[in-house]
C-alpha atoms as a PDB file:
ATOM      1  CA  UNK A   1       1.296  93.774 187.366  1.00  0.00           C
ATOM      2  CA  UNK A   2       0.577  95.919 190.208  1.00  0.00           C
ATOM      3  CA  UNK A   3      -1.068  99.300 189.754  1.00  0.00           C
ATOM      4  CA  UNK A   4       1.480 102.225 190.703  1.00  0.00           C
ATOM      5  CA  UNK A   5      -0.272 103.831 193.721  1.00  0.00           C
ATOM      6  CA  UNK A   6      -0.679 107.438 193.729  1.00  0.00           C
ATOM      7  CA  UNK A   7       2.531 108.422 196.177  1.00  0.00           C
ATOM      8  CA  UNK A   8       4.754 106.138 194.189  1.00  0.00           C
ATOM      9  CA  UNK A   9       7.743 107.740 192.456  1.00  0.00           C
ATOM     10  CA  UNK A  10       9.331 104.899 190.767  1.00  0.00           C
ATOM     11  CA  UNK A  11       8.334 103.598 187.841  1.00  0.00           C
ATOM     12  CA  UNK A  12       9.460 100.836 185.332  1.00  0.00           C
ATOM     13  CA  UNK A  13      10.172 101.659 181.785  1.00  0.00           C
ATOM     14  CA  UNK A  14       7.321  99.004 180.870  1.00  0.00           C
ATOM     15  CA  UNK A  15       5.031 101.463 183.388  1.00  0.00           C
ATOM     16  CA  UNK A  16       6.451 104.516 182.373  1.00  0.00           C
ATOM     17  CA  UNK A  17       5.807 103.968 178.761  1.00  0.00           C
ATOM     18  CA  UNK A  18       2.330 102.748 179.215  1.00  0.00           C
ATOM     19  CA  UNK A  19       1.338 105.983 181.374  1.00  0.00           C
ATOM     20  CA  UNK A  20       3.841 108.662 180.344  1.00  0.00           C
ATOM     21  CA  UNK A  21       0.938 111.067 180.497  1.00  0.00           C
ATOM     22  CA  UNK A  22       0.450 109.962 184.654  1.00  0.00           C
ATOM     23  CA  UNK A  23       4.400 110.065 184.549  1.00  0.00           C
ATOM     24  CA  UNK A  24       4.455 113.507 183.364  1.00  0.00           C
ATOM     25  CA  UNK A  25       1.769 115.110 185.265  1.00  0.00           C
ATOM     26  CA  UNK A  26       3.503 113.552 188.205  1.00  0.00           C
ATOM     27  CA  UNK A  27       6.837 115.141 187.920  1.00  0.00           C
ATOM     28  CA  UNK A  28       4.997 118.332 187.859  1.00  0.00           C
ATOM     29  CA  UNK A  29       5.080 118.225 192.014  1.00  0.00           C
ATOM     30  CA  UNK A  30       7.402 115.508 192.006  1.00  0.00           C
ATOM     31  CA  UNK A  31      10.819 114.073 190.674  1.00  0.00           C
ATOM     32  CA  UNK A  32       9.693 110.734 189.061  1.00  0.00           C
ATOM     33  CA  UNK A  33      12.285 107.967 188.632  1.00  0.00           C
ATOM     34  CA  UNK A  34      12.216 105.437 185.784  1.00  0.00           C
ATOM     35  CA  UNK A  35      14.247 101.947 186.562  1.00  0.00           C
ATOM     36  CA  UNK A  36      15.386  99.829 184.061  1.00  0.00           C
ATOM     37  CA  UNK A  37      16.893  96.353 185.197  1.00  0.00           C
ATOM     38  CA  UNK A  38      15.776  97.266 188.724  1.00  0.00           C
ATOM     39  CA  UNK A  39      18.038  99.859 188.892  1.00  0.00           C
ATOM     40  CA  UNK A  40      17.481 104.035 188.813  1.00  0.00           C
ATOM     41  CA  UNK A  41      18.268 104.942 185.230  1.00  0.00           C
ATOM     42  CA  UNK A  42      17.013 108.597 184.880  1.00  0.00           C
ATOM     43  CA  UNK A  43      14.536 111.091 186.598  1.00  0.00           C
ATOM     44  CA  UNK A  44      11.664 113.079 185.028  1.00  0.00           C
ATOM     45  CA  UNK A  45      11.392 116.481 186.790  1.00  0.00           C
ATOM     46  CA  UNK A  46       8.951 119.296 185.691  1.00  0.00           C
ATOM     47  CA  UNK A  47      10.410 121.822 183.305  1.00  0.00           C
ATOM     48  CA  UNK A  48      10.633 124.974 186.099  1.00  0.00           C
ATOM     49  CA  UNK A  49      12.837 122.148 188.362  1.00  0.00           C
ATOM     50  CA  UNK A  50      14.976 121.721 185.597  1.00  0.00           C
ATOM     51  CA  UNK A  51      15.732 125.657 184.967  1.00  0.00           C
ATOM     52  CA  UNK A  52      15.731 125.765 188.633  1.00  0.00           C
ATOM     53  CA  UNK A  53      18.812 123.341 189.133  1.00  0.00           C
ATOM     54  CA  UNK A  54      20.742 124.480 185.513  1.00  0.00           C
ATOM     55  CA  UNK A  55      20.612 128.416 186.366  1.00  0.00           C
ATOM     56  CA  UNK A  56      23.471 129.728 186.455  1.00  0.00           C
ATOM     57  CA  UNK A  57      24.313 131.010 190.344  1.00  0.00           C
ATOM     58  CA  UNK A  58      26.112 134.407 189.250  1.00  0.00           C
ATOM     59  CA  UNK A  59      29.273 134.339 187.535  1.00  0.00           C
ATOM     60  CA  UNK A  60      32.789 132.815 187.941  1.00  0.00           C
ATOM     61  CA  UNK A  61      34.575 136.298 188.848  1.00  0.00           C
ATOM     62  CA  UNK A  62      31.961 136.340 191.992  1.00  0.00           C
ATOM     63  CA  UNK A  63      32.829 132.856 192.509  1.00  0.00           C
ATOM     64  CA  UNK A  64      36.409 133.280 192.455  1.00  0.00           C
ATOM     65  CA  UNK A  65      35.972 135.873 195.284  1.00  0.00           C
ATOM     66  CA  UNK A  66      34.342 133.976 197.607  1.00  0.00           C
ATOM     67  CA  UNK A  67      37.026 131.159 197.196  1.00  0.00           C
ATOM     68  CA  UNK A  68      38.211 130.223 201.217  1.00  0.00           C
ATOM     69  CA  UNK A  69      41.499 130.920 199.479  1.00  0.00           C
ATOM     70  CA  UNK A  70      41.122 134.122 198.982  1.00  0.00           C
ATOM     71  CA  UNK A  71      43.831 136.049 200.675  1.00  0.00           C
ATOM     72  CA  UNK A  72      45.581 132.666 201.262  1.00  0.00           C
ATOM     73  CA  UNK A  73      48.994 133.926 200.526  1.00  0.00           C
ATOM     74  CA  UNK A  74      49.547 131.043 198.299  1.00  0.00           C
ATOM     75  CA  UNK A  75      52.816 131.206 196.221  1.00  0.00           C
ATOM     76  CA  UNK A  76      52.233 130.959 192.581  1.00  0.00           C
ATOM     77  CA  UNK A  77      55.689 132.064 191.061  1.00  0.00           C
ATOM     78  CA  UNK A  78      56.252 130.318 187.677  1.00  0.00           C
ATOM     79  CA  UNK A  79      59.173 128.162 187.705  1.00  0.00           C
ATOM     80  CA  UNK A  80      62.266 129.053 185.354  1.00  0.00           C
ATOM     81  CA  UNK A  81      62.788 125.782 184.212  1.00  0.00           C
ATOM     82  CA  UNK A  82      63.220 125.162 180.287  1.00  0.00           C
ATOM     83  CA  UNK A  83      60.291 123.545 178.549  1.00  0.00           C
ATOM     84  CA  UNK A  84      59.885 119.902 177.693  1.00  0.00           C
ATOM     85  CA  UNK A  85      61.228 118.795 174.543  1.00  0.00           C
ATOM     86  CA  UNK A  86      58.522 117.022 173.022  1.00  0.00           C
ATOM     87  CA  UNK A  87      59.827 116.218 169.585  1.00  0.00           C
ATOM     88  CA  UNK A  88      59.680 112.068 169.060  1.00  0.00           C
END
């Protein structure tokens, strides 16, 4: 088994479990990504990276007004038609 060298970002689940300490400390400065199967199966980022990507970016009525549709002119009349009948 190769040692990981020190810019390396990927990391088996055999090496990740066997230096989760080096894994951690690592995804302090840098997203680390475990493989499994030789494929990416998740990424270990540093606490303040994860708050960073979850916080919320203000709130849905500020959202809404920045839509490119704002001011669109977009018909949204309800039509008069009588509901389904969903009895079986």
């Amino acid at each position: 088994m190769q040692p990981v060298s020190h810019d390396e970002k990927n990391w088996t689940v055999a090496k990740a479990k066997a230096k989760l300490s080096e894994v951690i400390e690592r995804a302090q400065s840098t997203p680390q990504t475990i493989t499994r199967n030789g494929k990416p199966s998740v990424v270990v980022v540093s606490a303040e990276e994860w708050q960073r990507k979850v916080a919320r970016k203000g709130t849905l009525a500020e959202f809404l007004l920045a839509s490119p549709l704002r001011g669109a002119e977009l018909d949204l009349d309800r039509q008069g038609d009588e509901p389904r009948d969903l009895s079986l």
